[in-house]
Protein backbone atom coordinates (compact mmCIF):
# COMPACT_ATOMS: atom_id res chain seq x y z
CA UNK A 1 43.52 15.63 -1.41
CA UNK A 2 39.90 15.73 -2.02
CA UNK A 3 38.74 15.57 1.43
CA UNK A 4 35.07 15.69 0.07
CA UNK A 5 35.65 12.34 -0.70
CA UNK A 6 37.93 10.49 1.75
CA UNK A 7 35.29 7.61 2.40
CA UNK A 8 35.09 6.77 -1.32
CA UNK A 9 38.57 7.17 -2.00
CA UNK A 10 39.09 4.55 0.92
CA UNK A 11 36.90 1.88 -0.74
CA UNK A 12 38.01 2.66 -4.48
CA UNK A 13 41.96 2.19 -2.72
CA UNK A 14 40.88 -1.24 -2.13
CA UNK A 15 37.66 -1.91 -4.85
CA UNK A 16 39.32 -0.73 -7.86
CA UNK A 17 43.17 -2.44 -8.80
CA UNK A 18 43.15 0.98 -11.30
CA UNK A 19 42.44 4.21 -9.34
CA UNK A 20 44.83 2.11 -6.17
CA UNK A 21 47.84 2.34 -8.91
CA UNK A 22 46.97 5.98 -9.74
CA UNK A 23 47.02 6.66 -5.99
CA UNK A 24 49.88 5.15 -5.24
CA UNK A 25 51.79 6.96 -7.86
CA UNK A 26 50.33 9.83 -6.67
CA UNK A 27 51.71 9.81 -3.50
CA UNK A 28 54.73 8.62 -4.42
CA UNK A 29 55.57 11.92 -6.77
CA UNK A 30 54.34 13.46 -3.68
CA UNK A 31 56.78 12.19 -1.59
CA UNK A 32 59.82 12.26 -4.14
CA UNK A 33 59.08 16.07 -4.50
CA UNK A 34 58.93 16.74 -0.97
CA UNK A 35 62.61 15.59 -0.41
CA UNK A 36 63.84 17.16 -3.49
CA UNK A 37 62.12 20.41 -2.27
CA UNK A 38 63.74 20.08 1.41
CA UNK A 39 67.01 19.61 0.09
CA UNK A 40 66.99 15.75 1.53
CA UNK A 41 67.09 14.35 -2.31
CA UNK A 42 69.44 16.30 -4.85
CA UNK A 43 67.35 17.18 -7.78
CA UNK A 44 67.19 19.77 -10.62
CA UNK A 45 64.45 22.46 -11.44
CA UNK A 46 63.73 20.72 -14.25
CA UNK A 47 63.13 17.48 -13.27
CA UNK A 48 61.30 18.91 -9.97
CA UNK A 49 58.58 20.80 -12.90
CA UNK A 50 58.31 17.23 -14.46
CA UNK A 51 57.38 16.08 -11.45
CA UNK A 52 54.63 18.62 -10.37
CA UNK A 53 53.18 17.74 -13.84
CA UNK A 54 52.86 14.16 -13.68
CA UNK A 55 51.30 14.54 -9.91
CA UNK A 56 49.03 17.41 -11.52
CA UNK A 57 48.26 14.66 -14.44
CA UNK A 58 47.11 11.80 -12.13
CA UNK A 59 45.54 14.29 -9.51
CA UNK A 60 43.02 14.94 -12.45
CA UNK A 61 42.69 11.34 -13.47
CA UNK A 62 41.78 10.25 -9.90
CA UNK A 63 39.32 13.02 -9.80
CA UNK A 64 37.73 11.82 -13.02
CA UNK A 65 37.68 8.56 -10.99
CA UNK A 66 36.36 9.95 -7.94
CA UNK A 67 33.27 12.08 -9.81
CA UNK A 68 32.05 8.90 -12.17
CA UNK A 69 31.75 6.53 -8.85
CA UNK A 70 29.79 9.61 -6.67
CA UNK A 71 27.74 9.47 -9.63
CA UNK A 72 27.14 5.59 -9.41
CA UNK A 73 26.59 5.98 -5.84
């Protein structure tokens, strides 16, 4: 995810308490919908849509993140 911008998302992981959380949950979703998708987790359509939405969600908040500290930089 946003390879343009591994080094800063490496210090903002450990600089910023805020966009760390957002990460975290991002790759968490990430992970949950993975093993839903390969059958390891059972899990609805449904809840599997929910899912991709709240990943989308946070995907665009770290990104919002991500643009305002290049900026600073």
């Amino acid at each position: 995810m946003f390879p343009e911008y591994r080094d800063l998302i490496s210090s903002l992981k450990t600089e910023d308490a805020h966009f760390a959380r957002l990460f975290q949950r991002h790759s968490e979703l990430d992970h949950q919908i993975k093993n839903i998708e390969d059958g390891i987790v059972s899990g609805q359509g449904a809840t599997v849509e929910t899912l991709k939405k709240e990943k989308l969600h946070l995907k665009d908040q770290l990104y919002v993140v991500l643009k305002k500290a290049a900026a600073l930089a």
